[in-house]
C-alpha atoms as a PDB file:
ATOM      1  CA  UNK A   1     134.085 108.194 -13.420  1.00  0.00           C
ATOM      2  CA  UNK A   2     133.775 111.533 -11.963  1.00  0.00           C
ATOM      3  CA  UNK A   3     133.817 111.851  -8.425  1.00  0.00           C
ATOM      4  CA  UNK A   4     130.320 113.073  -7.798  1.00  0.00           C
ATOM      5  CA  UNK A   5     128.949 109.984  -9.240  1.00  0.00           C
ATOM      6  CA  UNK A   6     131.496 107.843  -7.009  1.00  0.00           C
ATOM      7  CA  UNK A   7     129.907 109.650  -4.211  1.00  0.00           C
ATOM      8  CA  UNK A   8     126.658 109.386  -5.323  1.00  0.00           C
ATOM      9  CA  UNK A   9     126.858 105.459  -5.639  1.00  0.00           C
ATOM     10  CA  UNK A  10     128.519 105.582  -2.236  1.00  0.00           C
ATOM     11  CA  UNK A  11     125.667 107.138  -0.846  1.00  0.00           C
ATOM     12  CA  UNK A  12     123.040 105.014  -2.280  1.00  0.00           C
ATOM     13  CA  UNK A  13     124.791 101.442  -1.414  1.00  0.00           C
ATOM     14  CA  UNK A  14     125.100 103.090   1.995  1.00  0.00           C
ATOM     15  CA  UNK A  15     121.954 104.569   2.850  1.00  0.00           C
ATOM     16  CA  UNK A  16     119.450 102.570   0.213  1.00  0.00           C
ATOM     17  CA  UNK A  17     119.124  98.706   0.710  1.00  0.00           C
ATOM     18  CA  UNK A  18     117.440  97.733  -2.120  1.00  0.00           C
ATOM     19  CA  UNK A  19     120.064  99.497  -4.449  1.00  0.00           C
ATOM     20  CA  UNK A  20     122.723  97.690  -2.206  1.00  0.00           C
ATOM     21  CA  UNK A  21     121.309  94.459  -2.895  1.00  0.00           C
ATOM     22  CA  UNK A  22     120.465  95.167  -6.111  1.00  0.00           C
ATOM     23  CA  UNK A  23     124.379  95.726  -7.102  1.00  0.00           C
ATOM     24  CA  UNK A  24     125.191  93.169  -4.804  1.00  0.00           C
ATOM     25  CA  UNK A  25     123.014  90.862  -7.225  1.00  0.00           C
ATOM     26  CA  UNK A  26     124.283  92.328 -10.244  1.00  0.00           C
ATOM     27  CA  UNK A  27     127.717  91.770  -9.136  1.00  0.00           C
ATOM     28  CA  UNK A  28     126.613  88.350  -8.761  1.00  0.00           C
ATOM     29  CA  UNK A  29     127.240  88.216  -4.945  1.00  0.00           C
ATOM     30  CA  UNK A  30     123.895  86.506  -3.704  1.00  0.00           C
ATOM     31  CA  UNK A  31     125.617  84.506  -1.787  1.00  0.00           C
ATOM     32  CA  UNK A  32     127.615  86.866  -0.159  1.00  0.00           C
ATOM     33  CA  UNK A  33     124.184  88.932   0.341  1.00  0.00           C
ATOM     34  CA  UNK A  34     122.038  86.329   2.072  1.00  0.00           C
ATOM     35  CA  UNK A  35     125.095  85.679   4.287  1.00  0.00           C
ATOM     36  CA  UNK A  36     125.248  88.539   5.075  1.00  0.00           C
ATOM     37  CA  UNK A  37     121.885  88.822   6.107  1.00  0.00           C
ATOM     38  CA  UNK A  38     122.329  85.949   7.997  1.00  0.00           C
ATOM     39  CA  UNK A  39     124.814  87.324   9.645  1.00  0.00           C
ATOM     40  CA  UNK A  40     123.190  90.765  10.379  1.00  0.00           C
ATOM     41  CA  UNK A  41     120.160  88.522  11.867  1.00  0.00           C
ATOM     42  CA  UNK A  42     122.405  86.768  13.693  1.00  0.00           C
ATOM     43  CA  UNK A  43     124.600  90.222  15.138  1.00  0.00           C
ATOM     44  CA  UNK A  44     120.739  91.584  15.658  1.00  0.00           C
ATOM     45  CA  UNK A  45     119.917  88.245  18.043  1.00  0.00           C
ATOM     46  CA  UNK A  46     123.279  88.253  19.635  1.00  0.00           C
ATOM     47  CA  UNK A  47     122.654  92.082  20.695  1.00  0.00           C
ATOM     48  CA  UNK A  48     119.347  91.364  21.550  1.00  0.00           C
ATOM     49  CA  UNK A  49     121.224  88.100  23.505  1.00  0.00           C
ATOM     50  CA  UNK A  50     123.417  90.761  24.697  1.00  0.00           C
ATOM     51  CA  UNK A  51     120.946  93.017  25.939  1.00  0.00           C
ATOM     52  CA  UNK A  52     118.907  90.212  27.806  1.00  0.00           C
ATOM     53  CA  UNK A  53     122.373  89.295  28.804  1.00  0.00           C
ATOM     54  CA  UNK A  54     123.284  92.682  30.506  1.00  0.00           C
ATOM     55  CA  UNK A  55     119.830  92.630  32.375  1.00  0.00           C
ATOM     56  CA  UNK A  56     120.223  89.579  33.537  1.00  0.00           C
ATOM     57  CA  UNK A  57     123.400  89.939  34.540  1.00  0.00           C
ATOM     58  CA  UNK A  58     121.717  93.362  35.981  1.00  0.00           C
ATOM     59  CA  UNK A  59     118.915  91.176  37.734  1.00  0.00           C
ATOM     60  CA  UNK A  60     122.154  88.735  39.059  1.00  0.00           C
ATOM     61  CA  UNK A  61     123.597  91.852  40.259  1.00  0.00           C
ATOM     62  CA  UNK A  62     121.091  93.176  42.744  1.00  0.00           C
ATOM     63  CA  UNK A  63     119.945  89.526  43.468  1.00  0.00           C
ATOM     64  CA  UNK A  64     123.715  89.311  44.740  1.00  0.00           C
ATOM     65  CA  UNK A  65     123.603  92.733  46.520  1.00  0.00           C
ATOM     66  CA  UNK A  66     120.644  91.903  48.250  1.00  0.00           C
ATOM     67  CA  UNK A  67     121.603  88.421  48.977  1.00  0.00           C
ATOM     68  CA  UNK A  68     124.863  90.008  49.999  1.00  0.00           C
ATOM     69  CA  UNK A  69     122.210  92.144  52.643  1.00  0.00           C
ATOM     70  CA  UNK A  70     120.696  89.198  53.520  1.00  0.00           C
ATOM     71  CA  UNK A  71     123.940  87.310  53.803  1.00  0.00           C
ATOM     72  CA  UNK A  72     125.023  89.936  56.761  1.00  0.00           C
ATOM     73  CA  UNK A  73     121.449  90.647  58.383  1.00  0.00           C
ATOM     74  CA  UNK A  74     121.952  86.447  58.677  1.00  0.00           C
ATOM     75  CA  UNK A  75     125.393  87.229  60.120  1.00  0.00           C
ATOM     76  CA  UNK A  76     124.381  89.688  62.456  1.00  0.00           C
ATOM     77  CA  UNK A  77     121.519  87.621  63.545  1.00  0.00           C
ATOM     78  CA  UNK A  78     123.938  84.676  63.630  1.00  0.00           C
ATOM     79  CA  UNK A  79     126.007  86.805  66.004  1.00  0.00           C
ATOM     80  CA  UNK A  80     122.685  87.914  68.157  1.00  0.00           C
ATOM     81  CA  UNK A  81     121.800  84.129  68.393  1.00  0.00           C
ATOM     82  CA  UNK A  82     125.284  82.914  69.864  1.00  0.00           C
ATOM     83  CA  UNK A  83     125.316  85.576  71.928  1.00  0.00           C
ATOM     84  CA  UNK A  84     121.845  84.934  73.500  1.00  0.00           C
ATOM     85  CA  UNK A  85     123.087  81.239  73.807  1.00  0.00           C
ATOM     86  CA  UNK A  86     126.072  82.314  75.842  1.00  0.00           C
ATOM     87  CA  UNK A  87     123.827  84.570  78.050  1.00  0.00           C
ATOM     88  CA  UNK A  88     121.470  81.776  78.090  1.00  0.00           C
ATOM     89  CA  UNK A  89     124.068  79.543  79.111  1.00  0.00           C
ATOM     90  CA  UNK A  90     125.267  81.681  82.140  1.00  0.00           C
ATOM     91  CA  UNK A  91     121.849  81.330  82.882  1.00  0.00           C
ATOM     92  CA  UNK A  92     121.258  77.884  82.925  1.00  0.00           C
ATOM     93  CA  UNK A  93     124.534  77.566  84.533  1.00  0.00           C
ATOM     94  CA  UNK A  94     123.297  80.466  87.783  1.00  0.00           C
ATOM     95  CA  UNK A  95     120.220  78.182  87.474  1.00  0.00           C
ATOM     96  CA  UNK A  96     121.994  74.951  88.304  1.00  0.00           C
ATOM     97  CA  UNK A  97     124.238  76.762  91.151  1.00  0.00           C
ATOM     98  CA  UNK A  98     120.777  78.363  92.467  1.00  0.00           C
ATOM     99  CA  UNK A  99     119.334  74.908  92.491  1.00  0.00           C
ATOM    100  CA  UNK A 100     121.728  73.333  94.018  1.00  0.00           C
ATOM    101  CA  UNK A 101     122.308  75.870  96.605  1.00  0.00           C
ATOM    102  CA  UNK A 102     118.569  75.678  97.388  1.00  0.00           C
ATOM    103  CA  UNK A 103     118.674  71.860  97.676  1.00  0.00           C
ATOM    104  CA  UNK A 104     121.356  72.249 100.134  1.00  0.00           C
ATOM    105  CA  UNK A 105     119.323  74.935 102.183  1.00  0.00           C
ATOM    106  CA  UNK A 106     116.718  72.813 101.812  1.00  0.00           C
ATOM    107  CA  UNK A 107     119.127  69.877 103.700  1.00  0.00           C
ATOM    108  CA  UNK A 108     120.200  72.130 106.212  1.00  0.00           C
ATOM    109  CA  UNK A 109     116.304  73.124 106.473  1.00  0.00           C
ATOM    110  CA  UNK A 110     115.103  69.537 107.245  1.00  0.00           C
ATOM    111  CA  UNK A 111     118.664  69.258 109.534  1.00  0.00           C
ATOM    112  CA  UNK A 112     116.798  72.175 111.303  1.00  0.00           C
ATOM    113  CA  UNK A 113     113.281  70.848 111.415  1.00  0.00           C
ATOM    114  CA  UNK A 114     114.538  67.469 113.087  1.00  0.00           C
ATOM    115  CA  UNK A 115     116.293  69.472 115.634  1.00  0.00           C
ATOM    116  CA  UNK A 116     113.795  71.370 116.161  1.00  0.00           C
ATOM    117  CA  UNK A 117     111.412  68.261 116.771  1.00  0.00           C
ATOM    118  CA  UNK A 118     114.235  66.766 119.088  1.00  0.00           C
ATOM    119  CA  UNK A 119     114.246  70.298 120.738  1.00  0.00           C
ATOM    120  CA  UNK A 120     110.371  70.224 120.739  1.00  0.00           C
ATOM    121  CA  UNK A 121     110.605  66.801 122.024  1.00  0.00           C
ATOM    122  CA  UNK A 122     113.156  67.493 125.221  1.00  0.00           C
ATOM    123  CA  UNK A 123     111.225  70.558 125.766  1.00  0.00           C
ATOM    124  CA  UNK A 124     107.909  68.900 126.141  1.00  0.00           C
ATOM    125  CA  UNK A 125     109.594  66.119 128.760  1.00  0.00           C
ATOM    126  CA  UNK A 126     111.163  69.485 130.451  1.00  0.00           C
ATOM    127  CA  UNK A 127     107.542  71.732 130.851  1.00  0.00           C
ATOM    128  CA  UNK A 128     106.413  68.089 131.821  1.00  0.00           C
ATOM    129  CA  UNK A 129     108.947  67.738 134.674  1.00  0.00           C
ATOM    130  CA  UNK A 130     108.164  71.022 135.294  1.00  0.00           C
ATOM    131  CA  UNK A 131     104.599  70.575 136.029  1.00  0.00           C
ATOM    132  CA  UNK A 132     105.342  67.654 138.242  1.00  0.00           C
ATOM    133  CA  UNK A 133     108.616  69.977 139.876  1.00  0.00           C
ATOM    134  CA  UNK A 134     105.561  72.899 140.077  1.00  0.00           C
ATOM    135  CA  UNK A 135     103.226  70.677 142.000  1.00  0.00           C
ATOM    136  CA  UNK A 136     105.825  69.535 144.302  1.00  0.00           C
ATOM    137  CA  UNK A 137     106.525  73.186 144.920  1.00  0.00           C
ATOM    138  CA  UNK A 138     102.644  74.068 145.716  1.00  0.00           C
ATOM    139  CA  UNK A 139     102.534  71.378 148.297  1.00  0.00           C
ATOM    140  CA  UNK A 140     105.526  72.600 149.906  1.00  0.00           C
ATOM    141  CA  UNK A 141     104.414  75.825 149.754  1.00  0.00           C
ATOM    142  CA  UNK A 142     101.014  74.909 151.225  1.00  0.00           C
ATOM    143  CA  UNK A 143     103.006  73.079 153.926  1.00  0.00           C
ATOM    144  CA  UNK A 144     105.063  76.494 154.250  1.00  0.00           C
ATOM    145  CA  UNK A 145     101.618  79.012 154.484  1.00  0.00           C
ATOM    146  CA  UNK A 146     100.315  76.650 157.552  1.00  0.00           C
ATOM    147  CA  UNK A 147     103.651  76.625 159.287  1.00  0.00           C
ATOM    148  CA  UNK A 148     104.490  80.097 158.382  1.00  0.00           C
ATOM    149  CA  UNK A 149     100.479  80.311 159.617  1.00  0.00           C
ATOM    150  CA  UNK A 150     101.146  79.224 163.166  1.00  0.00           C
ATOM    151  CA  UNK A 151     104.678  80.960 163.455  1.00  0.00           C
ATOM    152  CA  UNK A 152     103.850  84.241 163.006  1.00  0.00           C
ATOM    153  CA  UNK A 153     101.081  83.574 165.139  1.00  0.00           C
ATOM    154  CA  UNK A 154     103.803  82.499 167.800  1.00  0.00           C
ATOM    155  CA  UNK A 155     105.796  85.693 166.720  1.00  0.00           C
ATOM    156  CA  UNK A 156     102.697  87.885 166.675  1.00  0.00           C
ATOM    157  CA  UNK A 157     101.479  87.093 170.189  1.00  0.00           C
ATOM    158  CA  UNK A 158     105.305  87.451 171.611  1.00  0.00           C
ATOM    159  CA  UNK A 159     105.713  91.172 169.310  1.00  0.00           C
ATOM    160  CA  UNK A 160     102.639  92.193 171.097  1.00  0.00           C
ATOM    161  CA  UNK A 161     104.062  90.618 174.696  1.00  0.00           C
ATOM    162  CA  UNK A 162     106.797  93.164 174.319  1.00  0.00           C
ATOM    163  CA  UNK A 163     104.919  96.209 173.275  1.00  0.00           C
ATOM    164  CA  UNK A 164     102.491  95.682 175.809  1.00  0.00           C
ATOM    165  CA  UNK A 165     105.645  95.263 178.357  1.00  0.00           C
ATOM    166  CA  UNK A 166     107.534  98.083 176.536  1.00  0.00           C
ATOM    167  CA  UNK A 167     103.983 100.435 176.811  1.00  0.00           C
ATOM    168  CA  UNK A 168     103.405  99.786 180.480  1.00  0.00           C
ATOM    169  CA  UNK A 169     107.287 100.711 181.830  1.00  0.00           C
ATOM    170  CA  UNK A 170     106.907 103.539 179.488  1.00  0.00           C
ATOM    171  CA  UNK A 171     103.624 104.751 181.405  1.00  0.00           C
ATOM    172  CA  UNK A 172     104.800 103.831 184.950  1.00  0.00           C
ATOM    173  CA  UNK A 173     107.723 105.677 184.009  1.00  0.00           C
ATOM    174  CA  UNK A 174     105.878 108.756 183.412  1.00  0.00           C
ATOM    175  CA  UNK A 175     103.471 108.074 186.732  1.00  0.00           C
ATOM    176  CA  UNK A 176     100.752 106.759 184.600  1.00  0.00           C
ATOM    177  CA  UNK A 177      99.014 103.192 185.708  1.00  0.00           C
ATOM    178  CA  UNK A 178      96.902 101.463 182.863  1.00  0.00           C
ATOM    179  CA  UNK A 179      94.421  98.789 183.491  1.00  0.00           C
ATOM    180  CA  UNK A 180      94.078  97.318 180.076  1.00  0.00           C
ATOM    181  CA  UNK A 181      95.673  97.391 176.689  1.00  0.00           C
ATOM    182  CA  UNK A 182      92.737  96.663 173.644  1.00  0.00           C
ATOM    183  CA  UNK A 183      92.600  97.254 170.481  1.00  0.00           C
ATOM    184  CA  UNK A 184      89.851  99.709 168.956  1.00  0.00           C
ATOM    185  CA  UNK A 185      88.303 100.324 165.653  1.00  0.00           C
ATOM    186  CA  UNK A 186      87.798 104.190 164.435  1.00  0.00           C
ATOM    187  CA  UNK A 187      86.141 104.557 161.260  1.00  0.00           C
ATOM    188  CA  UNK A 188      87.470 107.261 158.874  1.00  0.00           C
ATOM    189  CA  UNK A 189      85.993 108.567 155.459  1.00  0.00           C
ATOM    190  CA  UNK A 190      83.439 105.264 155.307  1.00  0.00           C
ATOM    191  CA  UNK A 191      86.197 102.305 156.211  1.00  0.00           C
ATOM    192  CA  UNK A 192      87.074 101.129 159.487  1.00  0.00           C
ATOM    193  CA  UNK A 193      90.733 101.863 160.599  1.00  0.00           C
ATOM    194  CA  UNK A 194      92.579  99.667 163.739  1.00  0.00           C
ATOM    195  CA  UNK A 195      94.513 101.567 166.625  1.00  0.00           C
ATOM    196  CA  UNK A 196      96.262  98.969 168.177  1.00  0.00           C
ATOM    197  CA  UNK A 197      96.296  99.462 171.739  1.00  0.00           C
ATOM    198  CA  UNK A 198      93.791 101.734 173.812  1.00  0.00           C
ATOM    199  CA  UNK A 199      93.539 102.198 177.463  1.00  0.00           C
ATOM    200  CA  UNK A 200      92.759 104.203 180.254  1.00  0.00           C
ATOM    201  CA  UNK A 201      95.242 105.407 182.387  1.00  0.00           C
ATOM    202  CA  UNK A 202      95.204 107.092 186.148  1.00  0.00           C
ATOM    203  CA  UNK A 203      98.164 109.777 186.836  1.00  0.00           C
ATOM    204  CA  UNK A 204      99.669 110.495 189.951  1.00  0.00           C
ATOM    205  CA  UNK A 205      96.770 113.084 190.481  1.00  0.00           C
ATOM    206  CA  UNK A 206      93.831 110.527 189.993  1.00  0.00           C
ATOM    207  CA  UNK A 207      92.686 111.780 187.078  1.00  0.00           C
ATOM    208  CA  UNK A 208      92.251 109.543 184.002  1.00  0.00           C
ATOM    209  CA  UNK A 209      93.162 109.811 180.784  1.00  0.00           C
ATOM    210  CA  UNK A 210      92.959 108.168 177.552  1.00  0.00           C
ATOM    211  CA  UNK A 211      95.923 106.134 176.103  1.00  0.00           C
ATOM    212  CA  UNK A 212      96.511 105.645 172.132  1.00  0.00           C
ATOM    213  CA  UNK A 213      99.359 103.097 170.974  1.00  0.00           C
ATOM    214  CA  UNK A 214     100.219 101.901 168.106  1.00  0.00           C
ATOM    215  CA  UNK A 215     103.150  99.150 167.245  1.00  0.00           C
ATOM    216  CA  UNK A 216     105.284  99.307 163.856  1.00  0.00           C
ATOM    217  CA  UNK A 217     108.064  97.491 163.241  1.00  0.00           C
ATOM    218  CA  UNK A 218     109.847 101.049 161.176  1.00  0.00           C
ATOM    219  CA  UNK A 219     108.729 104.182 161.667  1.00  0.00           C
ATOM    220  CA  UNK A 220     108.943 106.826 159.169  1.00  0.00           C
ATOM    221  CA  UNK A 221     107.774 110.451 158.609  1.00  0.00           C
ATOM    222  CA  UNK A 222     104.289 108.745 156.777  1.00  0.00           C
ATOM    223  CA  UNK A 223     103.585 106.515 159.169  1.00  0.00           C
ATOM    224  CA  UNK A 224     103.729 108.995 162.153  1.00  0.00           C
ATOM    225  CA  UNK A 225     100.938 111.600 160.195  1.00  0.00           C
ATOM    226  CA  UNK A 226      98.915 108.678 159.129  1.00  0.00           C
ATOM    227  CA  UNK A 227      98.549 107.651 163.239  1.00  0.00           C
ATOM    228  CA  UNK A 228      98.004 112.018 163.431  1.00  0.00           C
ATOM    229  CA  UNK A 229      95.304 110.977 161.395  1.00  0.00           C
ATOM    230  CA  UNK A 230      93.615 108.095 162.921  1.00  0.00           C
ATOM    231  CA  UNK A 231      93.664 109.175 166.547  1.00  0.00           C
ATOM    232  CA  UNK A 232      92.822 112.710 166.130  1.00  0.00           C
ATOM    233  CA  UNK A 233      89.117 110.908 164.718  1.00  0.00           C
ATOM    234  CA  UNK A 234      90.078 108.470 168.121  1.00  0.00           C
ATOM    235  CA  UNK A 235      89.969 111.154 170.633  1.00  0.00           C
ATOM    236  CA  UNK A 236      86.875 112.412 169.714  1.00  0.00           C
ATOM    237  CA  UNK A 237      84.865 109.449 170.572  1.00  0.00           C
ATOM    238  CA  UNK A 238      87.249 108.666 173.531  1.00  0.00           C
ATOM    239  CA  UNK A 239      88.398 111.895 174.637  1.00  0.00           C
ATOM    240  CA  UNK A 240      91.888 113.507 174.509  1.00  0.00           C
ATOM    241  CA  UNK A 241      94.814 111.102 175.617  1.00  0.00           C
ATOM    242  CA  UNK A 242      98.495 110.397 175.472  1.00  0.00           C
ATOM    243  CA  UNK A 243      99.662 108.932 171.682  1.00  0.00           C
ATOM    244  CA  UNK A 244     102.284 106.774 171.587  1.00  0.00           C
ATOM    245  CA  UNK A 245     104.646 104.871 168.840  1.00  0.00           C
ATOM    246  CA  UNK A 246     106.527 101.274 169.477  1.00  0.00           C
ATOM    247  CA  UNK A 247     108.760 100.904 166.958  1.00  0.00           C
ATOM    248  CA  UNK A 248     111.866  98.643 166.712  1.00  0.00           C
ATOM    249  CA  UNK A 249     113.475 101.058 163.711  1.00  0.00           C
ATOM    250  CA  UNK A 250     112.954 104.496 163.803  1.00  0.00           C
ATOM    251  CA  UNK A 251     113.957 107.036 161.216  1.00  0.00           C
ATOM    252  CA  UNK A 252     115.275 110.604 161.788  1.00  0.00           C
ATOM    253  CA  UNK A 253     111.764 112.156 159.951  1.00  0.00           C
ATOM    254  CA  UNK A 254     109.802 110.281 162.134  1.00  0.00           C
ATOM    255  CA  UNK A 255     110.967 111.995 165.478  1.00  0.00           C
ATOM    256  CA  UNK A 256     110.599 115.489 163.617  1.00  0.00           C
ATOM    257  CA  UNK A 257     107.108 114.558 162.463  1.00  0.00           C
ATOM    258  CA  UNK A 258     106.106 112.841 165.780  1.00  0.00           C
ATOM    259  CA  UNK A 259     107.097 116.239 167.624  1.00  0.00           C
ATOM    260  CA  UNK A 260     105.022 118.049 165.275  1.00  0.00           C
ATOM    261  CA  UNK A 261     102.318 115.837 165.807  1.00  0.00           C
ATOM    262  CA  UNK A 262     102.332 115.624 169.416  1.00  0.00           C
ATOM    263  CA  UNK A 263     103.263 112.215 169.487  1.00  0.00           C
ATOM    264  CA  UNK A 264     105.339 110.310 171.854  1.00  0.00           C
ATOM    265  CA  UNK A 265     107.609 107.549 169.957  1.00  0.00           C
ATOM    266  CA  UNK A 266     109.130 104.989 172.606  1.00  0.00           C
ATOM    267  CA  UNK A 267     111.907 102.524 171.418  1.00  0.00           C
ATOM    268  CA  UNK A 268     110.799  98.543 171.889  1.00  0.00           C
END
């Protein structure tokens, strides 16, 4: 057989079926043909097997990737979760401490509150002794005022005794003879002011003359140019006279201001 038939034939059983099938009959392989076929059908299903195979193993593959995802989102939230139970822990744990440090605030509180009730208490029964203690003290003092009253009364009339005494060796030592001693009233810028001791006096001469006294226990500067004051308004409703100061202290600036003043200042 020459070659280019052999090829030929090769050709056609390769690339035409029914000429394959045809020799395959005439060769008296039927049987061998429809297993065949069989077997093609059954290499076509077990691709197509394979195929659905490979996508589902395709679909298994990203269902495990992103089950794989989910698996470490579910860590990582896992991780978030214990971590927020510690920290709420620690929180529950600050709470308890908190509480109980309140509650014992809260006992020292109500310790307080009782002692301040006692305290309340003690002070009440104090302010009430006190109140009796105060009234005591009034009616002492009341008893004090009158007796105080009627001593300086006693010392008042003896102070005067001894200016009076202490005025009239001053003036006899000087040649002067008073009658009387009196009080008069002057009244300066609309208010009435006291000179203590006014009289008229006869020198050696027989003329008379007006004397002005006044008593202080101290004497100071202010107190000489305040009596300036008052008997320069004196003399001119009772004429011009001798002014004179009984003191039993006496400062320095008084005996400067009384010489400026024209004012005699005689020691009690």
């Amino acid at each position: 057989m020459e070659t280019s038939l052999k090829l030929r034939i090769f050709k056609l059983l390769k690339e035409d079926e029914e000429f394959r099938h045809a020799v395959i009959g005439v060769l008296g392989l039927e049987d061998l043909r429809a297993g065949i076929i069989s077997l093609e059908k059954a290499v076509k299903k077990l691709v197509e097997g394979q195929a659905r195979l490979n996508e589902a193993i395709a679909k298994l593959t990203e269902g495990q990737a992103r089950l794989e995802a989910g698996y470490g989102r579910l860590e990582d939230a896992m991780i978030k979760l214990a971590e927020r139970q510690t920290r709420l822990e620690d929180t529950v744990v600050k709470l308890a401490e908190g509480q109980a440090r309140l509650e014992d605030g809260y006992r020292r509180l109500e310790d307080t509150v009782v002692k301040l009730v006692d305290g309340q208490a003690r002070l009440e029964e104090a302010m009430a002794e006190t109140r009796r203690d105060i009234v005591e003290i009034r009616r002492d003092l009341a008893i004090t005022r009158s007796e105080l009253g009627g001593l300086s009364s006693s010392v008042g009339a003896m102070s005067e005794s001894m200016v009076r005494g202490a005025l009239r060796r001053w003036l006899s030592e000087e040649g002067l003879t008073v009658d009387r001693l009196a009080p008069i009233k002057v009244r300066i810028e609309g208010r009435e002011v006291e000179v203590d001791f006014h009289g008229r006096a006869v020198d050696r001469e027989g003329r008379r003359i007006s004397v002005y006294a006044e008593a202080k226990s101290t004497v100071r500067a202010r107190e000489v140019k305040e009596f300036a004051r008052i008997t320069a308004e004196a003399e001119r409703v009772w004429g011009k006279g001798v002014k004179l100061m009984v003191a039993f202290r006496i400062y320095e600036d008084a005996y400067q201001a009384a010489e400026e003043e024209g004012i005699r200042i005689v020691e009690a």
